[in-house]
N, C-alpha and C. Protein backbone atom coordinates (compact mmCIF):
# COMPACT_ATOMS: atom_id res chain seq x y z
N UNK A 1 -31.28 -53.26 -52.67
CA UNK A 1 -31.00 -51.88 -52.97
C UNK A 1 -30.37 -51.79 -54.36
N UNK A 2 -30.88 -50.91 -55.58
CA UNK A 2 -30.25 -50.53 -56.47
C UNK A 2 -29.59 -49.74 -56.45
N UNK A 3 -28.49 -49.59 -57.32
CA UNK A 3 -27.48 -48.17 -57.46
C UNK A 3 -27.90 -47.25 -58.56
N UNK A 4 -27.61 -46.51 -58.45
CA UNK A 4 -28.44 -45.53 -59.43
C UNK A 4 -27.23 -45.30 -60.43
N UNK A 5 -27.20 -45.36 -61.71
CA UNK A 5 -26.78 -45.29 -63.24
C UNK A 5 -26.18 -43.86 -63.02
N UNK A 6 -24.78 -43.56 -63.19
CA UNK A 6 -24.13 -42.37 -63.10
C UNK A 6 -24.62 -41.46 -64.48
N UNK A 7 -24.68 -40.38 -64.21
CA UNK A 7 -25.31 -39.48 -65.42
C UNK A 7 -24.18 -39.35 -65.88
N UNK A 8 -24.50 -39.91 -67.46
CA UNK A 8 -23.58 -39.36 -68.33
C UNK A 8 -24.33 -38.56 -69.65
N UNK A 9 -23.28 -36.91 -69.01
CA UNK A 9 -23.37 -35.91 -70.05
C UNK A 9 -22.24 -35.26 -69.92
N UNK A 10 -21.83 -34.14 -70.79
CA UNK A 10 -20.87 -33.41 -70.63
C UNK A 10 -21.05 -32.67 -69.33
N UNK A 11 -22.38 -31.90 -69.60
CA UNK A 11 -22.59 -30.56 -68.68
C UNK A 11 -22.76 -31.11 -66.82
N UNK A 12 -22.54 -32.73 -66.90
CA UNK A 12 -22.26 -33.00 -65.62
C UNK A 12 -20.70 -33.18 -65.06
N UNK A 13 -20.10 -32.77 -66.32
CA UNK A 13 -18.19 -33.31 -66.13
C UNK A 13 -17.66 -31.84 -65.87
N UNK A 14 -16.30 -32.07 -64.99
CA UNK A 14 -15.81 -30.88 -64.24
C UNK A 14 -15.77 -29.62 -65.42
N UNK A 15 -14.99 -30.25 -66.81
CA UNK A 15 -14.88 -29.73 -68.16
C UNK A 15 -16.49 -29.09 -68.08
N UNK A 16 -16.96 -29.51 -68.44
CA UNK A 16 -18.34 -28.86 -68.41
C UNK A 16 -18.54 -27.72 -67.79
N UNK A 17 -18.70 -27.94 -66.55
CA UNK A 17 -19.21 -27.15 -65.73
C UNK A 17 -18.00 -26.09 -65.59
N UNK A 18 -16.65 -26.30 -66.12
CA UNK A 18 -15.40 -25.23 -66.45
C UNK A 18 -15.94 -24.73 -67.41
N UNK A 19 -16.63 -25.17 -68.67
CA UNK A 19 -16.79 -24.64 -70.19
C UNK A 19 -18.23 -23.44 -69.57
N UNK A 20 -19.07 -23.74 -68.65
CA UNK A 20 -20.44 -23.61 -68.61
C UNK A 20 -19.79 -21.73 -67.58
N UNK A 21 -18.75 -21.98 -66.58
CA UNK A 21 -18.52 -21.21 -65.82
C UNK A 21 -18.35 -19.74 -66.85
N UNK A 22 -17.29 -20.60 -67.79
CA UNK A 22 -16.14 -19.21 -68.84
C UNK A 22 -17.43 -18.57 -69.51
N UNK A 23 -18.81 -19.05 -69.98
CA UNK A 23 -19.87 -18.57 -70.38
C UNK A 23 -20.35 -17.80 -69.84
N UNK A 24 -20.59 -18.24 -68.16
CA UNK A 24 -21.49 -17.16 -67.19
C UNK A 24 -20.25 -15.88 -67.25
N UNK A 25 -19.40 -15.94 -66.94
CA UNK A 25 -18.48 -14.57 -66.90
C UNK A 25 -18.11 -13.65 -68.17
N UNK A 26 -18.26 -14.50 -69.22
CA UNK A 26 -17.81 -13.87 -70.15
C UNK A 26 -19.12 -13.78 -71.60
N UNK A 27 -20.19 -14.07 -71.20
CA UNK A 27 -21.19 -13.96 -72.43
C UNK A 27 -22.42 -13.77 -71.25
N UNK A 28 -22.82 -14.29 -70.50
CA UNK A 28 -24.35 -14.45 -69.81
C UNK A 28 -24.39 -12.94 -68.73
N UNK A 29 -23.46 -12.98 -68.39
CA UNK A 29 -23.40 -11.94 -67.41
C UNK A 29 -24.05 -10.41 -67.45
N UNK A 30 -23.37 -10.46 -68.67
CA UNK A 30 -23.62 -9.42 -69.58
C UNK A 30 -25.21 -8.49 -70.40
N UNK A 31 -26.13 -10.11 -69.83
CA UNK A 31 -27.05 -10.05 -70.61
C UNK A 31 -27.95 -10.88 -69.50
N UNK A 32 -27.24 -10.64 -68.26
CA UNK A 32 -28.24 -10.88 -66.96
C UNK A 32 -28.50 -12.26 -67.30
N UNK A 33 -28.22 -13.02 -67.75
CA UNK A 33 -28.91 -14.34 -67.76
C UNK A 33 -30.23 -14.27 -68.46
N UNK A 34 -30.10 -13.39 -69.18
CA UNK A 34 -31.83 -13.79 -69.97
C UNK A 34 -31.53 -14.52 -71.70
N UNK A 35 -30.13 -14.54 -71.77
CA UNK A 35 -30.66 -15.40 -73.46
C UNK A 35 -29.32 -15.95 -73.11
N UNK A 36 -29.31 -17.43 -74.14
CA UNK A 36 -28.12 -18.05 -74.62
C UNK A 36 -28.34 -17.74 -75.67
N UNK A 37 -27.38 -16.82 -76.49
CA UNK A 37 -26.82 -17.14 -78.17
C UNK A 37 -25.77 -18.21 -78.18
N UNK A 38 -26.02 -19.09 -79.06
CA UNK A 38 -25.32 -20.39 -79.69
C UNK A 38 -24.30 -20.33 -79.88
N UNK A 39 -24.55 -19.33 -80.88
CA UNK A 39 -23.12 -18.94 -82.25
C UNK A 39 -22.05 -18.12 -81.16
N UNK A 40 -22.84 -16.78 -80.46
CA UNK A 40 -22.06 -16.16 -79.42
C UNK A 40 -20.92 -17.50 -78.90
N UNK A 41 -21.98 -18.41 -78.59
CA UNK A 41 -21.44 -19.30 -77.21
C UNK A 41 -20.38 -19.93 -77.67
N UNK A 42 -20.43 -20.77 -79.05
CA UNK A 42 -19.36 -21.02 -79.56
C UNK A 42 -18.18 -20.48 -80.08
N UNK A 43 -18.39 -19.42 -80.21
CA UNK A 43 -17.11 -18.01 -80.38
C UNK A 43 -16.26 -18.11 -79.23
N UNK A 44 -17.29 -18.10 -77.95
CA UNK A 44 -16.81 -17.46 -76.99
C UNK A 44 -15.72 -19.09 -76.47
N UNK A 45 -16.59 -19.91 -75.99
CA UNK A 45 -15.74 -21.33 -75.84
C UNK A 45 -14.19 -21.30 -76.66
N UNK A 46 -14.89 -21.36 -77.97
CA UNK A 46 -13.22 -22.06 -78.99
C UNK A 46 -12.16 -20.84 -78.77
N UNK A 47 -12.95 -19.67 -78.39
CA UNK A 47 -11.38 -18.51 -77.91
C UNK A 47 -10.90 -18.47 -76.69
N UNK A 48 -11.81 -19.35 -75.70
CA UNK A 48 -11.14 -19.55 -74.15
C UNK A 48 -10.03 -20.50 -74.57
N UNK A 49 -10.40 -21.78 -75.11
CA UNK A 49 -9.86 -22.92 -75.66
C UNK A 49 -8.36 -22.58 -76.35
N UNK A 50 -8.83 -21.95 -77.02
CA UNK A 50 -7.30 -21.24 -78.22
C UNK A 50 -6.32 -20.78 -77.07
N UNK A 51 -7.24 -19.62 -76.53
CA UNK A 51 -6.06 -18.89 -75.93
C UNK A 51 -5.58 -19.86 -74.47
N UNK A 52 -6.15 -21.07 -73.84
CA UNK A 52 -5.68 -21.51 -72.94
C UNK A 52 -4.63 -22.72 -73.42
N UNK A 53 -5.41 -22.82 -74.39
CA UNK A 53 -4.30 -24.00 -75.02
C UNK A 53 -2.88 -24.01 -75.42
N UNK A 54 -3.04 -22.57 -76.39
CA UNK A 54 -1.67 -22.22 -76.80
C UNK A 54 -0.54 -21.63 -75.74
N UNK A 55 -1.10 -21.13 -74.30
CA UNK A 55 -0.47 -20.86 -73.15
C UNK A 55 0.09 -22.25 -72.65
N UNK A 56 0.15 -23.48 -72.93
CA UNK A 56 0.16 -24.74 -72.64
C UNK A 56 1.54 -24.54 -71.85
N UNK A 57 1.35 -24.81 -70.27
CA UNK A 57 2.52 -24.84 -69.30
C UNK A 57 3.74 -26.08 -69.83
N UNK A 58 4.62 -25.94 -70.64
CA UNK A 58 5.44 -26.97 -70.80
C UNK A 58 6.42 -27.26 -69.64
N UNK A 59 6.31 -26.91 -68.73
CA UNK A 59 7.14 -27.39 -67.57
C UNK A 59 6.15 -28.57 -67.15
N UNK A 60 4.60 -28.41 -67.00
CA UNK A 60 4.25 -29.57 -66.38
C UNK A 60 3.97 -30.64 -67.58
N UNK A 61 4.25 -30.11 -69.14
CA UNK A 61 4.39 -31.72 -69.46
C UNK A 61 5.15 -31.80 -71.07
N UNK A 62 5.98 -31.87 -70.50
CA UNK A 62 7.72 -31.18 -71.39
C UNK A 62 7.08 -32.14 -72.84
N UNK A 63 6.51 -33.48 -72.47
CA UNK A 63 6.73 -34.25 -73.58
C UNK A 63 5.66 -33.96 -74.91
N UNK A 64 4.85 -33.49 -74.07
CA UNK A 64 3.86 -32.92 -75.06
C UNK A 64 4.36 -31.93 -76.55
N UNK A 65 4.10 -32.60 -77.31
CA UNK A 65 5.07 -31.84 -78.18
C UNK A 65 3.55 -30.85 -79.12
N UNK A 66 3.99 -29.73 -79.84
CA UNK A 66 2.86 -28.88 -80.55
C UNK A 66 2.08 -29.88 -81.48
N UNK A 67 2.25 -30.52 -82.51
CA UNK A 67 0.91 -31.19 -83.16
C UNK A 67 -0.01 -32.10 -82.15
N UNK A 68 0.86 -32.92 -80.69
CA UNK A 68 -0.19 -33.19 -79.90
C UNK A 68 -1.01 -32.14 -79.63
N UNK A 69 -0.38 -31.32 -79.11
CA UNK A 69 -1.33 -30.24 -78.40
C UNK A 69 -2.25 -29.79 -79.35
N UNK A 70 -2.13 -29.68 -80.44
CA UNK A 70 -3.11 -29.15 -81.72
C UNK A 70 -3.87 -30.01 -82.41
N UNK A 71 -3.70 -31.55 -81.55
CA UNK A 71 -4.86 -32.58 -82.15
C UNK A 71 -5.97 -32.74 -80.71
N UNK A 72 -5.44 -32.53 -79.76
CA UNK A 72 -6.67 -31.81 -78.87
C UNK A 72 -7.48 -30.87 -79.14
N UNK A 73 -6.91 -29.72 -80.09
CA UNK A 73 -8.24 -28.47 -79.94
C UNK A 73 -9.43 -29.64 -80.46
N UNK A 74 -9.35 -30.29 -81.80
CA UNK A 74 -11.09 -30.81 -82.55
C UNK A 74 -11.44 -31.92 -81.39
N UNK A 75 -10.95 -32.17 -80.31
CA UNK A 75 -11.52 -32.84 -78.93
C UNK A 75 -12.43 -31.97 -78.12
N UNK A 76 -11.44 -31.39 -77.96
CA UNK A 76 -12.04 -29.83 -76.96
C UNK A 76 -13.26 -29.30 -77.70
N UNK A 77 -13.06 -28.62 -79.01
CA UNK A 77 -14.37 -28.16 -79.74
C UNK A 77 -15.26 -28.92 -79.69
N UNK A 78 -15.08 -30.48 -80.22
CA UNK A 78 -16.49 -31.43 -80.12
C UNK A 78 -16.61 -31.16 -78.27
N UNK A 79 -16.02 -31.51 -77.63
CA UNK A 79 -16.90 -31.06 -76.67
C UNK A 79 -17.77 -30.39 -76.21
N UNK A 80 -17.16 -28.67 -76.84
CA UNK A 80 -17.86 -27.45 -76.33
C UNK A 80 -19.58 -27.88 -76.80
N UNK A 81 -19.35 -28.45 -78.05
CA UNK A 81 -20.53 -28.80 -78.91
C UNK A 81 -21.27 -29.17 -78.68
N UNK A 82 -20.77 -30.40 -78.20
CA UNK A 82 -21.68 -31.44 -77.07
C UNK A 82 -22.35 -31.05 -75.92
N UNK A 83 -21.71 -30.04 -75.08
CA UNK A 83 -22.35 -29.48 -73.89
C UNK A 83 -22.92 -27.90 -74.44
N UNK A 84 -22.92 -27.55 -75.47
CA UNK A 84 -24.15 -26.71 -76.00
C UNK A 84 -25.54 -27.55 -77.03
N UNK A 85 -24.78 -28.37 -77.48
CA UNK A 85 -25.88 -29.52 -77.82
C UNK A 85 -27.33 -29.33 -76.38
N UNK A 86 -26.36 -30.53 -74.99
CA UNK A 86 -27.29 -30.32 -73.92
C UNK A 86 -27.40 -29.32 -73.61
N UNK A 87 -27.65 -28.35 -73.46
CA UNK A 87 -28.02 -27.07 -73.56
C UNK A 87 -29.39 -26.77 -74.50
N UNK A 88 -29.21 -27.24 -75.64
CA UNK A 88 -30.18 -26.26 -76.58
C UNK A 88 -31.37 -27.52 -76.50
N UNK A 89 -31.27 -29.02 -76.51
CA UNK A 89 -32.28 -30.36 -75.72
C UNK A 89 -32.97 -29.77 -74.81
N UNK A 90 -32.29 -29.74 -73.48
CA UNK A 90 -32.17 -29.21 -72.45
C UNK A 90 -33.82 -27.99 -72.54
N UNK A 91 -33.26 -27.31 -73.42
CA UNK A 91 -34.08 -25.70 -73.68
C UNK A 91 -35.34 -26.83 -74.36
N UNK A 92 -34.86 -26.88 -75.39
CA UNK A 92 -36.08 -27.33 -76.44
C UNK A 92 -37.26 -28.29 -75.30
N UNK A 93 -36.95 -29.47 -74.37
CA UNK A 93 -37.85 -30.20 -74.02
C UNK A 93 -38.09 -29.62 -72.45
N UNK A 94 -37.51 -28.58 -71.89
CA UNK A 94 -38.26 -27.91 -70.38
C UNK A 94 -38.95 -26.83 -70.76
N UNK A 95 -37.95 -25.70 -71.75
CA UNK A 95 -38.30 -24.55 -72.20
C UNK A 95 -37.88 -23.25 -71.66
N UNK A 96 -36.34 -23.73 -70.73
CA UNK A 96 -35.65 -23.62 -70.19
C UNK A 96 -34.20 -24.23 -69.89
N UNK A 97 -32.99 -23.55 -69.76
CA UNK A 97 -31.65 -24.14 -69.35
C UNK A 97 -31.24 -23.96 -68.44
N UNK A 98 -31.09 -24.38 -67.23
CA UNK A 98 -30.45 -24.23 -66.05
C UNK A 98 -28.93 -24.83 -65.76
N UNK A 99 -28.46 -23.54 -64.78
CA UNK A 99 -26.78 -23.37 -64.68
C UNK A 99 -26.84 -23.03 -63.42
N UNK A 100 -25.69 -23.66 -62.46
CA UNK A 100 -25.47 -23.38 -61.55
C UNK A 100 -23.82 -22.43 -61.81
N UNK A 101 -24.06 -21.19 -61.10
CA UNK A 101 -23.04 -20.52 -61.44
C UNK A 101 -22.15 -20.17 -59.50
N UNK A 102 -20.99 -20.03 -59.81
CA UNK A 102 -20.44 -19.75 -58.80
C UNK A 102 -20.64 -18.70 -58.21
N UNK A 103 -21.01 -17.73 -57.27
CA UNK A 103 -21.19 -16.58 -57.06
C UNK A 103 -19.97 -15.90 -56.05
N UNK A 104 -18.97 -15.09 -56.62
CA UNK A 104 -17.23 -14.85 -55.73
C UNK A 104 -17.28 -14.71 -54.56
N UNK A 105 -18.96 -13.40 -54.50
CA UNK A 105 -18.68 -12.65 -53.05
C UNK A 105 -19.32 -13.94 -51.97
N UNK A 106 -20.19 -14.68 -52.12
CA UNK A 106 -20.69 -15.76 -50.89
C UNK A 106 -20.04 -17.24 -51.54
N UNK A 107 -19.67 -17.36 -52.00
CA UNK A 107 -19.00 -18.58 -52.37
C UNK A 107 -19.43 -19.55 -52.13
N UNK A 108 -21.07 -19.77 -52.92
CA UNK A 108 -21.78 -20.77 -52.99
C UNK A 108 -22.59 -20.69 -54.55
N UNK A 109 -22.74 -21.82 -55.24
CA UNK A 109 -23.56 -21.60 -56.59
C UNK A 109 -25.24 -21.37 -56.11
N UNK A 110 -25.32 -20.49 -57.45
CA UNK A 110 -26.65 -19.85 -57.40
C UNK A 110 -27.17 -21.13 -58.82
N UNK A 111 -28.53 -21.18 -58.63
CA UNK A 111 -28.96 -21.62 -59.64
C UNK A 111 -29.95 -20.69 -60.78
N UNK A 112 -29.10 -20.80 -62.30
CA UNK A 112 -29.49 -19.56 -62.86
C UNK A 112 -30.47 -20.11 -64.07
N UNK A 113 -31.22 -19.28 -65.19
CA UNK A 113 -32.02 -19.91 -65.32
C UNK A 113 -32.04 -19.14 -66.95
N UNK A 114 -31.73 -19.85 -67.59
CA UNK A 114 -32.21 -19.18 -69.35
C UNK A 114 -33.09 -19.52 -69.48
N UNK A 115 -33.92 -18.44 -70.07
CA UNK A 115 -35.39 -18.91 -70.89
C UNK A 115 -35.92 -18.32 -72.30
N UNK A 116 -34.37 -18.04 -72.71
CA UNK A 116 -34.69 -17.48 -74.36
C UNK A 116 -33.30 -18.12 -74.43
N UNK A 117 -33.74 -18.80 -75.65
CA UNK A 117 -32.22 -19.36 -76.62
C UNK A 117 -32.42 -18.95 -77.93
N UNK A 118 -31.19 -18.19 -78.41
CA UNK A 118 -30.85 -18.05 -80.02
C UNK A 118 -30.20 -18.73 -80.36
N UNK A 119 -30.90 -19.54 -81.56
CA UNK A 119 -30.41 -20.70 -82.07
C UNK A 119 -30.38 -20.50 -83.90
N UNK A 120 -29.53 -20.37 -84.51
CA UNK A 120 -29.46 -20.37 -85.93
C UNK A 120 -29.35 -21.56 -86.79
N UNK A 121 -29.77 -21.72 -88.32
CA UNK A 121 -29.57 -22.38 -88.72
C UNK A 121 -28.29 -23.56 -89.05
N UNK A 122 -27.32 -22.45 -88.91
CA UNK A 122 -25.69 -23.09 -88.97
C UNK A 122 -25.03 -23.11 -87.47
N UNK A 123 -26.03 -22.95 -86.16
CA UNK A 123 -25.73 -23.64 -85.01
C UNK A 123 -26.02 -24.93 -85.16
N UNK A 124 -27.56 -25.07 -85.68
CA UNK A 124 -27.79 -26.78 -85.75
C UNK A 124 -26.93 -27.51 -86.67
N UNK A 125 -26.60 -26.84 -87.77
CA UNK A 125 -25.65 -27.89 -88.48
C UNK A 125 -24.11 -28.07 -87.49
N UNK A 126 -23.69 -26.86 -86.99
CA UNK A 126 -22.39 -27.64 -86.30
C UNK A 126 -22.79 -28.30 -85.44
N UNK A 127 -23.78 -28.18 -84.30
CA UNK A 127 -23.82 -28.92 -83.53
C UNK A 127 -24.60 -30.75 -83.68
N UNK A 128 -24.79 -30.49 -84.77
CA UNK A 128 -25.47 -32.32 -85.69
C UNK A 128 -23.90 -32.94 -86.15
N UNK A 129 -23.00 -31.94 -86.73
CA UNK A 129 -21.66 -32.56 -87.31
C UNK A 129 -20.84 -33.29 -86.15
N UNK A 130 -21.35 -32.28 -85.25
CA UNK A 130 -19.69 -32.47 -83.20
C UNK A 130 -20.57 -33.97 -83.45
N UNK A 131 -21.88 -34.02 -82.72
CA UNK A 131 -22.24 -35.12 -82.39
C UNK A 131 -22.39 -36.42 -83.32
N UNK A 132 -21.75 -36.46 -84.35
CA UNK A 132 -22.03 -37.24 -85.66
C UNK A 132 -20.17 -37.16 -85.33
N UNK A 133 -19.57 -36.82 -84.86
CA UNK A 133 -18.36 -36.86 -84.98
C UNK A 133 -18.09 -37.78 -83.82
N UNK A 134 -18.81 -37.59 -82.84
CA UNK A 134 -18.35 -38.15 -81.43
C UNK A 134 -19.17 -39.32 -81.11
N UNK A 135 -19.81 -39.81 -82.19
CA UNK A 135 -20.21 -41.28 -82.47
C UNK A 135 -19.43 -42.28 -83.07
N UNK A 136 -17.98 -41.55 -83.06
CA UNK A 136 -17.11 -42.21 -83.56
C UNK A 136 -16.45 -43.40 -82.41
N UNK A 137 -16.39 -44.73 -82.58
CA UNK A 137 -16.03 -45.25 -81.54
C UNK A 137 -14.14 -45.09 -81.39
N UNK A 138 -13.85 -44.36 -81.83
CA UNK A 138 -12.18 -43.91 -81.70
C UNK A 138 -12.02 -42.48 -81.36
N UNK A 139 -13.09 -42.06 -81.06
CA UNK A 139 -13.22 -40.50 -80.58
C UNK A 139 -13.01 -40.01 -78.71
N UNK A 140 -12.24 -39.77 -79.29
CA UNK A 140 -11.90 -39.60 -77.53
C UNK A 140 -13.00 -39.60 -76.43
N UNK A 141 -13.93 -38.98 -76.89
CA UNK A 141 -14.99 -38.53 -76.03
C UNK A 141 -15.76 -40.07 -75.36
N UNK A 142 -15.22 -40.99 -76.68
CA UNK A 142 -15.68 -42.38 -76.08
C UNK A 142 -14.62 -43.22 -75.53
N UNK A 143 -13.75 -43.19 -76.30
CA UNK A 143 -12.36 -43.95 -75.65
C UNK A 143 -12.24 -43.49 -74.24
N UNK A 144 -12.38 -42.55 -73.22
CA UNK A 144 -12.17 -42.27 -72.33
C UNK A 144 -13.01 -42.92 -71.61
N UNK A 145 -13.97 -43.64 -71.81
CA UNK A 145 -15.27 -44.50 -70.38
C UNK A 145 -14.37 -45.84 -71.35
N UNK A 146 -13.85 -46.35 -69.69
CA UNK A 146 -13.12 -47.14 -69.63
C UNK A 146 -14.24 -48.44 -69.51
N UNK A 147 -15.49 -48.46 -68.94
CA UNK A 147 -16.40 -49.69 -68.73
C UNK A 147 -17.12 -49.30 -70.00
N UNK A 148 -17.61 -50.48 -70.42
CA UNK A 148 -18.46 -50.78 -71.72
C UNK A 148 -19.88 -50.53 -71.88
N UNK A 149 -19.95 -50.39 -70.29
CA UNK A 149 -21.43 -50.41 -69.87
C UNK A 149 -21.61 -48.31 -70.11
N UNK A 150 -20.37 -47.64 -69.80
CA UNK A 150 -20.34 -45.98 -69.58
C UNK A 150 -20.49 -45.98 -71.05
N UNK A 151 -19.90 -46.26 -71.46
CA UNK A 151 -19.42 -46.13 -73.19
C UNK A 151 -21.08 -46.67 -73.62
N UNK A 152 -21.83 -47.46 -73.97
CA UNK A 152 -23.34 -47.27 -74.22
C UNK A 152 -23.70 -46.27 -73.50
N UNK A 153 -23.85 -46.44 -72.79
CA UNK A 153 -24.94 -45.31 -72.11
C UNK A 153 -24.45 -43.85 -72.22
N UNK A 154 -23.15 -43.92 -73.04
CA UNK A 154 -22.38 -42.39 -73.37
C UNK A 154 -23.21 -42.05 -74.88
N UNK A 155 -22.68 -43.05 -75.89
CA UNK A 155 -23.66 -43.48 -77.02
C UNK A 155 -24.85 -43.46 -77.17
N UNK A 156 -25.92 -43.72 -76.02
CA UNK A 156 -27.36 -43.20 -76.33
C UNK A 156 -27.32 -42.12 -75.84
N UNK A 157 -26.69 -41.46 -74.83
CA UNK A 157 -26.99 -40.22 -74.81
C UNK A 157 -27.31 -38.95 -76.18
N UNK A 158 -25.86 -39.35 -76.44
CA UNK A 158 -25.72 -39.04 -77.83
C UNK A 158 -26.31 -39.13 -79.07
N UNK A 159 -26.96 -40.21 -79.45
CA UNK A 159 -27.99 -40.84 -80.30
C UNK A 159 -29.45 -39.62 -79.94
N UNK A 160 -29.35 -39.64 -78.46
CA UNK A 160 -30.85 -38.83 -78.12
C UNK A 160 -30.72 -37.65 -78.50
N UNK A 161 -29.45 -36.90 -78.16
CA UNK A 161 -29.37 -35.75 -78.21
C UNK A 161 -29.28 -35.36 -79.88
N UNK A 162 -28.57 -35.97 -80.71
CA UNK A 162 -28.75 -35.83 -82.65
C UNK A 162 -30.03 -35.96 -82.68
N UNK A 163 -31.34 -37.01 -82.00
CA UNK A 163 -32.41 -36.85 -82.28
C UNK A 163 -33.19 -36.11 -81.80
N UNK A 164 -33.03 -35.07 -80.73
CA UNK A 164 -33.70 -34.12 -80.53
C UNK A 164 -33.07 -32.86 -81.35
N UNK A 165 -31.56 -32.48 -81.44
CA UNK A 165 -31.16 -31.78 -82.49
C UNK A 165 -31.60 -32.03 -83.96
N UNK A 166 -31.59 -33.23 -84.35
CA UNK A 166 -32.25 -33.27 -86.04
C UNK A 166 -33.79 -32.98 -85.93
N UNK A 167 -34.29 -32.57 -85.37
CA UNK A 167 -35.66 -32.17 -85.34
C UNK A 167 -36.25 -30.84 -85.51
N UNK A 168 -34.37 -29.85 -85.59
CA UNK A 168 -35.02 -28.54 -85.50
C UNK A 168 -34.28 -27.75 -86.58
N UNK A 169 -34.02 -29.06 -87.41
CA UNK A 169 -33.76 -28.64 -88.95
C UNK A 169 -34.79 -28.48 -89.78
């Protein structure tokens, strides 16, 4: 019996699917689920981010002092990046993005379905820079896969995803 290779992407990590939720309520909803805008999306992320960050509960972690907390946001952003990266792959090679969204009143996810993405020229450049950033082997996004074996297979993800993003420059 083989074990099957844990998927590593953002949009499969709790963060993710937190970053993917604050989207459906606060940008998709709005617009029924028929388009992702990029640029929207990234507006909308780095101001959940700002404003949750700077609320930072110091009772649960007194030691945290403000320049830590403010060398997390360019963590957090490369993230958002990264899981709109998979997103716009995602679009480009089905022709479609699929999201499972929470639904309040039955409290079960629906599976939702974009099939128009707006994508601009200076979306692809930030999102070529996050991932050119998070090929950094001191970048959190990698320091955190503790096995060597997660950490490659975090790295080609990544590698794939700049090469399906550098393609639509």
């Amino acid at each position: 019996m083989t074990t099957m290779a844990k998927t590593i992407s953002m949009k499969s990590t709790a963060f993710g699917q937190d970053m993917l939720e604050v989207l459906a309520e606060q940008q998709l909803q709005k617009v029924a689920f028929r388009e992702l805008e990029i640029s929207a999306s990234i507006l909308t992320l780095k101001g959940y981010l700002v404003k949750k960050l700077s609320r930072w509960n110091w009772k649960i972690a007194p030691g945290l002092c403000q320049p830590e907390l403010r060398s997390l946001y360019p963590v957090y952003f490369d993230s958002v990046r990264v899981l709109l990266a998979e997103c716009v792959a995602e679009f480009f090679q089905t022709g479609r993005v699929y999201m499972a969204v929470l639904d309040p009143y039955r409290m079960e996810y629906l599976e939702r379905e974009i099939r128009l993405l707006v994508l601009m020229p200076e979306d692809v450049s930030s999102l070529l820079r996050a991932l050119h950033n998070v090929q950094n082997p001191a970048h959190d996004l990698i320091a955190r896969w503790k096995d060597p074996a997660d950490r490659e297979r975090w790295m080609e993800h990544i590698q794939k995803l700049h090469q399906t993003i550098s393609q639509l420059q």
